[in-house]
N, C-alpha and C. Protein backbone atom coordinates (compact mmCIF):
# COMPACT_ATOMS: atom_id res chain seq x y z
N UNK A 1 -65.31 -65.13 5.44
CA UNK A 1 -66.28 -65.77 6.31
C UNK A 1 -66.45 -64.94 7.57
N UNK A 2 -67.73 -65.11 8.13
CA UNK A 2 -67.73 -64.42 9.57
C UNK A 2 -66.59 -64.93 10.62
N UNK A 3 -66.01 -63.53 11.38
CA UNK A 3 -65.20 -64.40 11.94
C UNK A 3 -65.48 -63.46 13.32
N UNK A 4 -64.88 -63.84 14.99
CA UNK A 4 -64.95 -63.05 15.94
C UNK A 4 -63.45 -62.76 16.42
N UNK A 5 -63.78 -62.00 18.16
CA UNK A 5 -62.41 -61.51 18.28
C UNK A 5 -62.29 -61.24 19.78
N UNK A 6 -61.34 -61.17 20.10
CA UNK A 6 -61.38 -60.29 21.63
C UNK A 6 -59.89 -59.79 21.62
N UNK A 7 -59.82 -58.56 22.73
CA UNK A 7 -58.77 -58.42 23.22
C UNK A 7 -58.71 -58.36 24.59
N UNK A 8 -57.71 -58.43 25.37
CA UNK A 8 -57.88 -58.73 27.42
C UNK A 8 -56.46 -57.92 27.72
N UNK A 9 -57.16 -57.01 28.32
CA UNK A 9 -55.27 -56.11 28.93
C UNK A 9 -55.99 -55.58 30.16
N UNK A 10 -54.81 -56.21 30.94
CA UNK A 10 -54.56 -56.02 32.42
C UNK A 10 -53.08 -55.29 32.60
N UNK A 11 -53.25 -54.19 33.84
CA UNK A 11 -52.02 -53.73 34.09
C UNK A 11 -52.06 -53.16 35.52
N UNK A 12 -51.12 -53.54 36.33
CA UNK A 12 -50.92 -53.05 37.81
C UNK A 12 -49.58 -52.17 38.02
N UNK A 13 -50.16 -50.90 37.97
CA UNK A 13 -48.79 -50.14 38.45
C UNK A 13 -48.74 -50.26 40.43
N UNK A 14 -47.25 -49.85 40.42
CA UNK A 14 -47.01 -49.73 41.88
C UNK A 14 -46.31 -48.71 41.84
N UNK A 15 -46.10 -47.35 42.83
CA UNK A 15 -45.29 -46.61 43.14
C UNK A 15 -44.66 -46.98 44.46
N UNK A 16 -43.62 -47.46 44.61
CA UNK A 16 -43.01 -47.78 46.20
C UNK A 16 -42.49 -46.28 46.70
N UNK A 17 -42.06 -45.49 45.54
CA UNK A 17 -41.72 -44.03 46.10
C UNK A 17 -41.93 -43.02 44.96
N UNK A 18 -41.61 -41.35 45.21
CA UNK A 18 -42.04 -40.93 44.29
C UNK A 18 -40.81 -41.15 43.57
N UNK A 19 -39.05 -41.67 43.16
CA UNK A 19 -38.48 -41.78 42.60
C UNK A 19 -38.27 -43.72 41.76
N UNK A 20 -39.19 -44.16 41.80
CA UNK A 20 -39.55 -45.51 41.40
C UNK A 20 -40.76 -46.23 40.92
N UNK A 21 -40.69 -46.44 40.13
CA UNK A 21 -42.28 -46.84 39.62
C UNK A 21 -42.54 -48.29 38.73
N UNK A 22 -42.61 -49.39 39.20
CA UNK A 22 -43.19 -50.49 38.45
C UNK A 22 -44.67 -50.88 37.60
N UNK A 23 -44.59 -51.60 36.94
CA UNK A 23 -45.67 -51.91 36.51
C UNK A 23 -45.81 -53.38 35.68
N UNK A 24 -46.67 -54.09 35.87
CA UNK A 24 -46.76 -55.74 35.01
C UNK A 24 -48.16 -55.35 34.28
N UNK A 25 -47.65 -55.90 32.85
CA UNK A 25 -49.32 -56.07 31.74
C UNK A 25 -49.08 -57.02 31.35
N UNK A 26 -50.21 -57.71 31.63
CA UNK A 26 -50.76 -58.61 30.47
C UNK A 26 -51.92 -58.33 29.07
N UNK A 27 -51.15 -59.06 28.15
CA UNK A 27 -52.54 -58.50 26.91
C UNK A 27 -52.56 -59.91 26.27
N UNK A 28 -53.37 -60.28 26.07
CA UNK A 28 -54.20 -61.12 25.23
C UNK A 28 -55.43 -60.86 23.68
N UNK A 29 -54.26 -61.69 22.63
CA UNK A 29 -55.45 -60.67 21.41
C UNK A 29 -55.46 -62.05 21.19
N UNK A 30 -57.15 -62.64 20.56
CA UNK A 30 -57.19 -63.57 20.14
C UNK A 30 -58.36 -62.95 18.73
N UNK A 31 -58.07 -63.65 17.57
CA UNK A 31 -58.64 -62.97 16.13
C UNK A 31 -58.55 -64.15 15.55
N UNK A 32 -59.25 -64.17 13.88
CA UNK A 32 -59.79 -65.04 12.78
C UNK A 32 -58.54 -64.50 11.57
N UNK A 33 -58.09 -65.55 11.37
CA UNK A 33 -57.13 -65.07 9.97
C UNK A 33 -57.43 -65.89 9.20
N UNK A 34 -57.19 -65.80 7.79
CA UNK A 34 -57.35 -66.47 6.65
C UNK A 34 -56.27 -67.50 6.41
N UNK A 35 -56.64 -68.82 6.02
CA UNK A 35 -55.58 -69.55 6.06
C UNK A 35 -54.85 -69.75 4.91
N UNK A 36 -53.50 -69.82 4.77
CA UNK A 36 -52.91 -69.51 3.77
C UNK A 36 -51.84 -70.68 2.73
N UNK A 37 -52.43 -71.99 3.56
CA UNK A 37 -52.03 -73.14 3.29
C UNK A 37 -52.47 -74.13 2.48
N UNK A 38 -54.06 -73.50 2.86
CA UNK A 38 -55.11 -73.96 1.42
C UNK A 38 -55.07 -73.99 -0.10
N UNK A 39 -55.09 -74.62 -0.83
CA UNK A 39 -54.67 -74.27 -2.32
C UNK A 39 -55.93 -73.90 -2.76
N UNK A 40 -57.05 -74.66 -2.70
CA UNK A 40 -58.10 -73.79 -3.21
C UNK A 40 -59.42 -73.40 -2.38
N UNK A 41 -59.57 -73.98 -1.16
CA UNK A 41 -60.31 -73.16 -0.24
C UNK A 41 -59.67 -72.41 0.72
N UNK A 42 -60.46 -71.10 1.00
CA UNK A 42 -59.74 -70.07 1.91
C UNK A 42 -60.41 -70.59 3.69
N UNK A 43 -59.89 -71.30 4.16
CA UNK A 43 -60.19 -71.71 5.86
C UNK A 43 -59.57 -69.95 6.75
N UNK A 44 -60.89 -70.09 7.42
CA UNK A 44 -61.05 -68.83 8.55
C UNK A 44 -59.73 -69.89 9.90
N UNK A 45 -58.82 -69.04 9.97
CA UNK A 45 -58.01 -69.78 10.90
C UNK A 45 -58.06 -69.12 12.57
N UNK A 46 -58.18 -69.90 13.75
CA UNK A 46 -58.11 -68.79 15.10
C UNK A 46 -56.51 -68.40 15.17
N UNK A 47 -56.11 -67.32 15.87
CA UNK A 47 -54.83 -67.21 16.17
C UNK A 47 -54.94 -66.26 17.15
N UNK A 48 -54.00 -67.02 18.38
CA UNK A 48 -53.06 -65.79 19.63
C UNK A 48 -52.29 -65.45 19.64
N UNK A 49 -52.20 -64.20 20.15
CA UNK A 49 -50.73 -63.63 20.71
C UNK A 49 -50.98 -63.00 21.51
N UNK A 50 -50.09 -63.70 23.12
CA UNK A 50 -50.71 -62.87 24.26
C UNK A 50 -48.78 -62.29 24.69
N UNK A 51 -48.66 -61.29 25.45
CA UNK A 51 -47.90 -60.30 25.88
C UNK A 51 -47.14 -60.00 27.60
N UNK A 52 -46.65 -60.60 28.04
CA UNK A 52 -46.51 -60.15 29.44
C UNK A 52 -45.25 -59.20 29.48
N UNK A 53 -45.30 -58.28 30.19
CA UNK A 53 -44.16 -57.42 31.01
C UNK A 53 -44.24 -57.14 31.81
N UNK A 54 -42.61 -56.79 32.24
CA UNK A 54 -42.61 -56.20 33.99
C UNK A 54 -41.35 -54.82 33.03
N UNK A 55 -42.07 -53.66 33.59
CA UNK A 55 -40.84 -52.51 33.77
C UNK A 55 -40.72 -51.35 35.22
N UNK A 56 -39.50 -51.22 35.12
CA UNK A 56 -39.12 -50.85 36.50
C UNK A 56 -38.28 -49.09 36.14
N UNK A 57 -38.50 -48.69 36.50
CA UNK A 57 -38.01 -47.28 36.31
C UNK A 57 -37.38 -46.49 37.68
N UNK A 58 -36.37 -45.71 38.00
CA UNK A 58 -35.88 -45.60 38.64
C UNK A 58 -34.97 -44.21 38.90
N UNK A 59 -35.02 -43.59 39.44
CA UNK A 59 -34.11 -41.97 39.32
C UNK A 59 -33.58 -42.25 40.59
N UNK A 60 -32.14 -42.63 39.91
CA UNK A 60 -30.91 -43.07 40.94
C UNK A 60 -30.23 -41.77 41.87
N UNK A 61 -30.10 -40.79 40.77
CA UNK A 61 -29.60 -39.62 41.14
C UNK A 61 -30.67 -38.10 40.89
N UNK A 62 -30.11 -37.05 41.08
CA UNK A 62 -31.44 -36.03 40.51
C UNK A 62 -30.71 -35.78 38.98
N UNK A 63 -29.85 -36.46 38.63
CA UNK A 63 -30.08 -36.29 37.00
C UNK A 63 -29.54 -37.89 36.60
N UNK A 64 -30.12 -38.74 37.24
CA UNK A 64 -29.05 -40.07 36.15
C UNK A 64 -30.70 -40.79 36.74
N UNK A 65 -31.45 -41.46 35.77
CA UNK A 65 -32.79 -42.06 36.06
C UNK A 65 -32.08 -43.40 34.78
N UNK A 66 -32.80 -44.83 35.38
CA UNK A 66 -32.67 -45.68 34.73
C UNK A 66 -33.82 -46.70 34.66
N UNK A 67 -33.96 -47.36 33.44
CA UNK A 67 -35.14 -48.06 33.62
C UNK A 67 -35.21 -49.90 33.13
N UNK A 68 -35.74 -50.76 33.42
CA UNK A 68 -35.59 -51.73 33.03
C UNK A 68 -36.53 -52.36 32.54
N UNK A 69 -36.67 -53.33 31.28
CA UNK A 69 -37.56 -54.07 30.92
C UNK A 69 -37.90 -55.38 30.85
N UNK A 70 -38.34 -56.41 30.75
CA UNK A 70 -38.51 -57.94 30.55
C UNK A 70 -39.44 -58.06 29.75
N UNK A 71 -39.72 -58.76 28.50
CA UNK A 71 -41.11 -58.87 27.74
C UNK A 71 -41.03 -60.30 26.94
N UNK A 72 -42.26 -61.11 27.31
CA UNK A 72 -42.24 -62.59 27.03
C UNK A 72 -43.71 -62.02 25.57
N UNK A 73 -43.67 -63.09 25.33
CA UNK A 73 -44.42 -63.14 23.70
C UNK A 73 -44.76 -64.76 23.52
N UNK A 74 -46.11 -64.43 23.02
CA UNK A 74 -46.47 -66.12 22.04
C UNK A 74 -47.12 -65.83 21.80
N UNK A 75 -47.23 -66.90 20.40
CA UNK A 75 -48.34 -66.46 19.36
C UNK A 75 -48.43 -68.21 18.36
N UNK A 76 -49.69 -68.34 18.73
CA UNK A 76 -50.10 -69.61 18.00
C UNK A 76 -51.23 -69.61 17.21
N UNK A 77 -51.66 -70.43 16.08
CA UNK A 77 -52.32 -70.51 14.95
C UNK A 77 -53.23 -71.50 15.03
N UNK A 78 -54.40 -71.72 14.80
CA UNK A 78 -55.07 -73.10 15.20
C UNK A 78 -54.38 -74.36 14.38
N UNK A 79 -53.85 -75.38 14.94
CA UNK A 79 -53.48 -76.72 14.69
C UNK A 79 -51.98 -76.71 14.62
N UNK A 80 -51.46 -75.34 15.18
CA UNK A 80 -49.90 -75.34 15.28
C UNK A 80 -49.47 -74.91 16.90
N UNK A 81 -47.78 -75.24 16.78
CA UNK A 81 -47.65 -75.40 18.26
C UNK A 81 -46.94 -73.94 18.10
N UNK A 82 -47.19 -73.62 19.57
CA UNK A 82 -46.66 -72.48 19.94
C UNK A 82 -45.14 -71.56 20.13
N UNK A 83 -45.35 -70.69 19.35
CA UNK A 83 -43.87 -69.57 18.80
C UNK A 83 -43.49 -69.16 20.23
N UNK A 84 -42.70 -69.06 20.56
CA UNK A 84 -42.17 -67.94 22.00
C UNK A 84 -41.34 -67.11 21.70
N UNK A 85 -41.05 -65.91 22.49
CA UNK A 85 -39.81 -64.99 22.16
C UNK A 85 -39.95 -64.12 23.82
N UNK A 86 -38.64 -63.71 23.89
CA UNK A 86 -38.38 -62.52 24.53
C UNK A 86 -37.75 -61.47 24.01
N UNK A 87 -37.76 -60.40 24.86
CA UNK A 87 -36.75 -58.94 25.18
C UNK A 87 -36.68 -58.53 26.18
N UNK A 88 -35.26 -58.15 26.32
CA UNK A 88 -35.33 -57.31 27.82
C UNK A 88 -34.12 -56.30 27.21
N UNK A 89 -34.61 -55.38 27.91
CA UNK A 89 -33.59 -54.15 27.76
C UNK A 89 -33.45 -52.73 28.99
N UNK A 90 -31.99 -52.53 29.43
CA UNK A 90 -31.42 -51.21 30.24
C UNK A 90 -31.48 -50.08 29.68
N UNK A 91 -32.04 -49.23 29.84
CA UNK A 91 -32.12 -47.74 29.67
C UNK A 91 -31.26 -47.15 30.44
N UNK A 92 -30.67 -45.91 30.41
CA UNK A 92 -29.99 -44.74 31.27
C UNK A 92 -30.23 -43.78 30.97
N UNK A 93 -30.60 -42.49 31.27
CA UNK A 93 -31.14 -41.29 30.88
C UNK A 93 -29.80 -40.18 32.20
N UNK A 94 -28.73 -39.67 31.11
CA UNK A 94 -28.40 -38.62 32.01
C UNK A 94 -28.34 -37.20 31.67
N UNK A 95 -28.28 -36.18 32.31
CA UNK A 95 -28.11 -34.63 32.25
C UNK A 95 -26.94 -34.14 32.97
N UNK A 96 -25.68 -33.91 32.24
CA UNK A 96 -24.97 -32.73 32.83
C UNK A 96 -25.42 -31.85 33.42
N UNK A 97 -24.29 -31.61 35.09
CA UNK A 97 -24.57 -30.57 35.72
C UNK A 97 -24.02 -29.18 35.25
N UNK A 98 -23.11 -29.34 34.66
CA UNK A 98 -22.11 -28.83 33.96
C UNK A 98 -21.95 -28.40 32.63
N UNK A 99 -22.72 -29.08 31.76
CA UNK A 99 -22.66 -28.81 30.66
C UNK A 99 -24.10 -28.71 30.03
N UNK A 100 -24.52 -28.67 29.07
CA UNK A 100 -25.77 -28.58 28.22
C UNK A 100 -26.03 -29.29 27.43
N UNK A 101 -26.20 -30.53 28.03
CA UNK A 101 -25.81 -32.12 27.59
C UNK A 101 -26.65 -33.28 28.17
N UNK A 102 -27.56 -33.80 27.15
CA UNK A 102 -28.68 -34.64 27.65
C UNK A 102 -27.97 -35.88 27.09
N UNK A 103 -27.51 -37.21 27.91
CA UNK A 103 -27.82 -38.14 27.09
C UNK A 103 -28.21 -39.52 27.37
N UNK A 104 -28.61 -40.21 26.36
CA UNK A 104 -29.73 -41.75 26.69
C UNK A 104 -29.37 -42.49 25.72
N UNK A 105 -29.42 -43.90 26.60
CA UNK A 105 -28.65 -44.83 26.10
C UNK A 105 -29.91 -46.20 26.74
N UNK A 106 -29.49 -47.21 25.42
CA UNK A 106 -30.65 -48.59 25.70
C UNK A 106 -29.26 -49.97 25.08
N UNK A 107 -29.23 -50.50 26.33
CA UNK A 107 -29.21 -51.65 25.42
C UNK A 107 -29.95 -52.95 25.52
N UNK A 108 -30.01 -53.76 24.38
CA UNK A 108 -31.09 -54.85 24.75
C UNK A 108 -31.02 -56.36 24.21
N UNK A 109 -31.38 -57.08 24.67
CA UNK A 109 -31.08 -58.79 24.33
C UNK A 109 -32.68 -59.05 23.43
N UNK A 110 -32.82 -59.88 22.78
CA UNK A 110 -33.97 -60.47 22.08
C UNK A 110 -33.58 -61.50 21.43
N UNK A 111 -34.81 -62.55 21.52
CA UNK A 111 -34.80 -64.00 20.57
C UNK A 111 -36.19 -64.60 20.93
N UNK A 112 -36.50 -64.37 19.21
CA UNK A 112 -37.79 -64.58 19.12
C UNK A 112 -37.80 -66.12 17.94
N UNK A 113 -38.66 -66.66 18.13
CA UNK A 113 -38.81 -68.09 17.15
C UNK A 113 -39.20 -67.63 15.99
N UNK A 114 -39.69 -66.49 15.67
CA UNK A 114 -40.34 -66.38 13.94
C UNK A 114 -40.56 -64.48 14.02
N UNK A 115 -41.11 -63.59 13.18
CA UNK A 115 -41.58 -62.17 13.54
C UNK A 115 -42.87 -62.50 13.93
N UNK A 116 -43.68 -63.29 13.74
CA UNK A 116 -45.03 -63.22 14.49
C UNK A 116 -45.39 -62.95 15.44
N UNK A 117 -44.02 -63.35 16.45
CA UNK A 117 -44.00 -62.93 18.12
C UNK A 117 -43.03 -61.40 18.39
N UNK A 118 -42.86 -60.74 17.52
CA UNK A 118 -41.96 -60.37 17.66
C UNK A 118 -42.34 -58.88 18.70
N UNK A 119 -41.78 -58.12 18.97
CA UNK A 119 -41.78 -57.43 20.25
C UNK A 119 -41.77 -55.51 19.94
N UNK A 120 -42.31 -54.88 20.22
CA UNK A 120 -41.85 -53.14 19.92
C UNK A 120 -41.65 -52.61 21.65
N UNK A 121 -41.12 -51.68 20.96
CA UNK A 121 -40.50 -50.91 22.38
C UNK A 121 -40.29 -49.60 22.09
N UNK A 122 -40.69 -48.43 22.52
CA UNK A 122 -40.53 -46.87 22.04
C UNK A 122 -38.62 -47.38 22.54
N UNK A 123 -38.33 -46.08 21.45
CA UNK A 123 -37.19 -45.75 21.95
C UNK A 123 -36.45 -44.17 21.78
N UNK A 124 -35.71 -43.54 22.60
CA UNK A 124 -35.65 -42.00 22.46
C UNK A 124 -34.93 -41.54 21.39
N UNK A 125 -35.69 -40.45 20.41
CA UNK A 125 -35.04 -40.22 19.37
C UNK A 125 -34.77 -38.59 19.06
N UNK A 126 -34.31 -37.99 18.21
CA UNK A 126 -34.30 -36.89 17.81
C UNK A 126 -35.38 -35.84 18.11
N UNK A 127 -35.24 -34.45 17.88
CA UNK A 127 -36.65 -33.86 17.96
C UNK A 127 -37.83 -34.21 16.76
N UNK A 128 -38.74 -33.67 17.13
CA UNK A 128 -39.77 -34.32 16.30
C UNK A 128 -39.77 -35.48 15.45
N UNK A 129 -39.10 -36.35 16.06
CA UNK A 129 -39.15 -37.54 15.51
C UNK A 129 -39.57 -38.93 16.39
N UNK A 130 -39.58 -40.21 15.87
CA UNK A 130 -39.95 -41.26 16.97
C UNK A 130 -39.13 -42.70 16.56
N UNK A 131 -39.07 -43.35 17.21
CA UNK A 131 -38.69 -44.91 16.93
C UNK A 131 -39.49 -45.99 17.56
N UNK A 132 -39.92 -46.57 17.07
CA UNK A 132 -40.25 -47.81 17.81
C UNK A 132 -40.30 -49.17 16.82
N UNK A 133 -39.31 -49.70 17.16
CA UNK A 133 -38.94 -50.83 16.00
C UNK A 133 -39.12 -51.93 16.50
N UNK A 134 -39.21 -53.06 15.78
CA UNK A 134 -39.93 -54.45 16.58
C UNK A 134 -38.77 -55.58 16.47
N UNK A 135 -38.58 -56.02 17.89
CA UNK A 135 -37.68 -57.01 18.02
C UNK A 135 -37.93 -58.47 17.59
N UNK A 136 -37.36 -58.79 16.99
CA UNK A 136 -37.46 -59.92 15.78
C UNK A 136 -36.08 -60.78 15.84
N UNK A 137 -36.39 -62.53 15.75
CA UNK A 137 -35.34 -63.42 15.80
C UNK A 137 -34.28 -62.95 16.95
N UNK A 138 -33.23 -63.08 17.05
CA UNK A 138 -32.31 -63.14 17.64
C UNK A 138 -31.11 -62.71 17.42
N UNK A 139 -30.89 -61.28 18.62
CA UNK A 139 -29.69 -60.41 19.01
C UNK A 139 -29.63 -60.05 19.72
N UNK A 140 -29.14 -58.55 19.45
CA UNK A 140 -28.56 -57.39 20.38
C UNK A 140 -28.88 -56.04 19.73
N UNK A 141 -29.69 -55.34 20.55
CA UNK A 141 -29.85 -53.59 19.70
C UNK A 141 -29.34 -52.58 20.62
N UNK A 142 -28.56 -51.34 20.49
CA UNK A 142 -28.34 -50.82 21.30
C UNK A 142 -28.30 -49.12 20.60
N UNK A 143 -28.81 -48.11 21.06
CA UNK A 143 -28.85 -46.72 20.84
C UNK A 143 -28.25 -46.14 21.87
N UNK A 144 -27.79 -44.59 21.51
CA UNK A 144 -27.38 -43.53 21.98
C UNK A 144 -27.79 -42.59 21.46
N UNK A 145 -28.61 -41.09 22.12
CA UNK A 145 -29.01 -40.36 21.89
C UNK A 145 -27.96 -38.76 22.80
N UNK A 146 -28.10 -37.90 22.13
CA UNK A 146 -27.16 -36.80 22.48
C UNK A 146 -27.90 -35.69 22.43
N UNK A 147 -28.54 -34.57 22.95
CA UNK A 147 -28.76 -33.53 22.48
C UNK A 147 -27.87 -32.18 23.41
N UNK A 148 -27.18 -31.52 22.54
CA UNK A 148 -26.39 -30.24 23.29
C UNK A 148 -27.00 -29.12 22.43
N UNK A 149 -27.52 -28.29 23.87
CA UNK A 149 -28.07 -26.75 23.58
C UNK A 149 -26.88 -25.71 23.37
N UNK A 150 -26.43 -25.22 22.10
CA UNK A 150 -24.62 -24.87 21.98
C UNK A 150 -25.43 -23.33 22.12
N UNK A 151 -26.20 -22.83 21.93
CA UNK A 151 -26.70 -21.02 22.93
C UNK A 151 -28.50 -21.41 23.21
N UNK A 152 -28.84 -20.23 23.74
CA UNK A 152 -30.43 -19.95 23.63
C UNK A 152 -31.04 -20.56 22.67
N UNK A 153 -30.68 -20.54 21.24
CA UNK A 153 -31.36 -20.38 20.89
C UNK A 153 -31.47 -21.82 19.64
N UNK A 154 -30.34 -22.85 19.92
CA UNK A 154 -29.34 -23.41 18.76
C UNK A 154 -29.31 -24.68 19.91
N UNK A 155 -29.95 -25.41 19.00
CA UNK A 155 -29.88 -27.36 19.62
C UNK A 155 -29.26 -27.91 18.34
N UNK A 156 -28.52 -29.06 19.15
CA UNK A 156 -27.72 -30.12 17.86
C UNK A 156 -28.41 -31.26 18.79
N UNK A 157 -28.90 -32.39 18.12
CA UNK A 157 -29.49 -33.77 18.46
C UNK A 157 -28.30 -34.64 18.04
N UNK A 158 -28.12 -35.67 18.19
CA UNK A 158 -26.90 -36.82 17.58
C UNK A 158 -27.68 -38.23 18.02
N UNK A 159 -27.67 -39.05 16.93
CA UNK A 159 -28.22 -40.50 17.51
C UNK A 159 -27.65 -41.40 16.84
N UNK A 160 -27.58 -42.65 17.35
CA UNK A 160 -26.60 -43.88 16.29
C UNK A 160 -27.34 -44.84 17.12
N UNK A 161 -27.68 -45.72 15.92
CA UNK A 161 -28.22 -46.96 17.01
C UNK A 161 -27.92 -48.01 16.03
N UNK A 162 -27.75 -49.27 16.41
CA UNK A 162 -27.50 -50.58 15.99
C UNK A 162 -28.11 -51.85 16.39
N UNK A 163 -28.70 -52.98 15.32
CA UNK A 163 -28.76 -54.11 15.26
C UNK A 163 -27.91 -55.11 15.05
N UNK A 164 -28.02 -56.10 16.08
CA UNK A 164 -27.35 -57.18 15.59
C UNK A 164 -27.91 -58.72 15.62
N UNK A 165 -27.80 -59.15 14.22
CA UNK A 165 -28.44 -60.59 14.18
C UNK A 165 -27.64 -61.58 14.83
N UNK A 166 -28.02 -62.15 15.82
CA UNK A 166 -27.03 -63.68 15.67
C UNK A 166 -26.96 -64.86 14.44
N UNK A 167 -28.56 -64.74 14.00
CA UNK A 167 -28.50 -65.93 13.16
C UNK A 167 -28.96 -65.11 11.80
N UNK A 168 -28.82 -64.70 11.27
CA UNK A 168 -28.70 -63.71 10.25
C UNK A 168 -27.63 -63.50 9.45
N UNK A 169 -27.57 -63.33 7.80
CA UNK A 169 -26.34 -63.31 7.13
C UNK A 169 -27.09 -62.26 6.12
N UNK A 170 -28.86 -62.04 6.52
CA UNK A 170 -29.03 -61.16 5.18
C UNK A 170 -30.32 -60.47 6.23
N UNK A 171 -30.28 -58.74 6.07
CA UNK A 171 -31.69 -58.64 6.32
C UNK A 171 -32.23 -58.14 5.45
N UNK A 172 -33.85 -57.79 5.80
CA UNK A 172 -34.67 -57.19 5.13
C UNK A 172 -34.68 -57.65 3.80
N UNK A 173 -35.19 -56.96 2.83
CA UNK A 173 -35.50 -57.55 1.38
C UNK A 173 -35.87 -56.20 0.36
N UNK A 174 -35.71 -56.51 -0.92
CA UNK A 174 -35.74 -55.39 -1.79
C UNK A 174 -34.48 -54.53 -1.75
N UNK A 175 -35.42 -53.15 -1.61
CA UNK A 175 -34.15 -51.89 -1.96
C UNK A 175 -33.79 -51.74 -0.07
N UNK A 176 -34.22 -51.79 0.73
CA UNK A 176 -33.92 -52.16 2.32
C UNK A 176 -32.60 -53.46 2.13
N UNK A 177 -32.55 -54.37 1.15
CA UNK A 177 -31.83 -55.47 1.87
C UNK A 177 -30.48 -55.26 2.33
N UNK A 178 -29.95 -55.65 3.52
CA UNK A 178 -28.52 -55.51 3.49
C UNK A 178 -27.85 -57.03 3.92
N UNK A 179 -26.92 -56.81 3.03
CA UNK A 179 -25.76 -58.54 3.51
C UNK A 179 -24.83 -58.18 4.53
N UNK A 180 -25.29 -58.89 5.23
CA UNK A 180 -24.47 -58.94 6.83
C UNK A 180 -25.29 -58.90 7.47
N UNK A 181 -25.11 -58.98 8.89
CA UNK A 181 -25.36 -59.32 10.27
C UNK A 181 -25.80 -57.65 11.27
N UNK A 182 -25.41 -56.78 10.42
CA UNK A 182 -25.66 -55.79 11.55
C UNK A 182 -26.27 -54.54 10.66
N UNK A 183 -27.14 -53.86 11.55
CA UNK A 183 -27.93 -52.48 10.65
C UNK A 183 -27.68 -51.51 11.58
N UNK A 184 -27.03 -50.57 11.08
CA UNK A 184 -27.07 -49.04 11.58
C UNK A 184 -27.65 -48.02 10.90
N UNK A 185 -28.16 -47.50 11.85
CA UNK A 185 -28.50 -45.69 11.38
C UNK A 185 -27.96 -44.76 12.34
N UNK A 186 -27.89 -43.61 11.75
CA UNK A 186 -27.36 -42.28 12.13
C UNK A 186 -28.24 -40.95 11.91
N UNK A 187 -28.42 -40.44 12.92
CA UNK A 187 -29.35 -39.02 12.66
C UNK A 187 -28.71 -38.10 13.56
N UNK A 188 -28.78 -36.76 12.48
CA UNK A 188 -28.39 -35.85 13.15
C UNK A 188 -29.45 -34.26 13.03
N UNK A 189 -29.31 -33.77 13.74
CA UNK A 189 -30.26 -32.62 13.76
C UNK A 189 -30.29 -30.90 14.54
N UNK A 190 -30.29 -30.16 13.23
CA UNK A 190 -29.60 -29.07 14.30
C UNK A 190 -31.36 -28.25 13.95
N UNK A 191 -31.35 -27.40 15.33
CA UNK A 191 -32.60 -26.41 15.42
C UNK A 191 -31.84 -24.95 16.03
N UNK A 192 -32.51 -23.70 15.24
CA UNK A 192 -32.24 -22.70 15.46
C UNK A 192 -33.52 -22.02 15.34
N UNK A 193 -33.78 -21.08 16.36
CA UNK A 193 -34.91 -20.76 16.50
C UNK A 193 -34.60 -19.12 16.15
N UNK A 194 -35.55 -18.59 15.88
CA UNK A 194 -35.58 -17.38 15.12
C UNK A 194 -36.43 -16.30 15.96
């Protein structure tokens, strides 16, 4: 069926100095989905999900910078009541003076009512690579990232990061599923340049 749409994003950065930088967004998506409750007619359904954050970023030292997040979520369906969730999560980003040694670290809280609300967040990964995974139900995620330049010419990357469900005994599904409460990965990565 014909259906309409909008989206609404607002965002106010502030610099209080050049070593600090805030910013609050709001986004608002409102769209037509198909309803899926119907047995034999397909009903055009409205549905929201609007977005607020505040993040704060910060270079404490000239090599130790840290950053902070808060992120609220809802998302409702026409004739249903409204899902909520959060995340918030600490970053640290440091560099040896001393050594040839980058490393970054996140940890983060989340609890969301369903994945509909659920939340993404970049997070720092290997070379040529990326993460951004979406915070869903209710835990704790936390990464560490490593990279040491061992000559000119020769990088080793190291990363380990972890989930943890509170209310969870199984995730994911299929050939992904795992029994238990917690998901890790591990990446490692060496570059030699020629």
């Amino acid at each position: 069926a014909p259906s309409r749409g909008g989206e609404y994003f607002v965002q106010l950065n502030y610099t209080p100095s050049r070593y600090s930088s805030i910013y609050v967004r709001y986004k608002d998506k409102i769209k037509s989905i198909n309803s899926s409750t119907d047995t034999y007619l397909n009903r055009v359904l409205g549905e929201e999900k609007q977005n607020f954050r505040i993040h704060f970023s910060h270079r404490l030292l000239k090599n130790l910078s840290i950053k902070n997040r808060i992120e609220w979520s809802s998302y409702q369906t026409a004739g249903n009541s409204t899902k909520m969730g959060f995340m918030m999560y600490q970053d640290a980003s440091y560099s040896f003076s001393k050594l040839p040694l980058n490393v970054s670290a996140r940890y983060a809280i989340f609890n969301t009512d369903s994945y509909d609300e659920r939340i993404y967040a970049y997070e720092s990964d290997v070379l040529y690579s990326f993460s951004i995974p979406a915070y869903y139900y209710k835990g704790t995620r936390a990464y560490l990232v490593m990279k040491y330049k061992v000559s000119k010419d020769i990088d080793v990357w190291f990363r380990i990061a972890q989930t943890w469900y509170s209310d969870k005994d199984l995730i994911s599904s299929g050939l992904e599923e795992i029994k238990g409460s917690t998901k890790t990965e591990v990446k490692a990565q060496l570059r030699i340049k020629f």
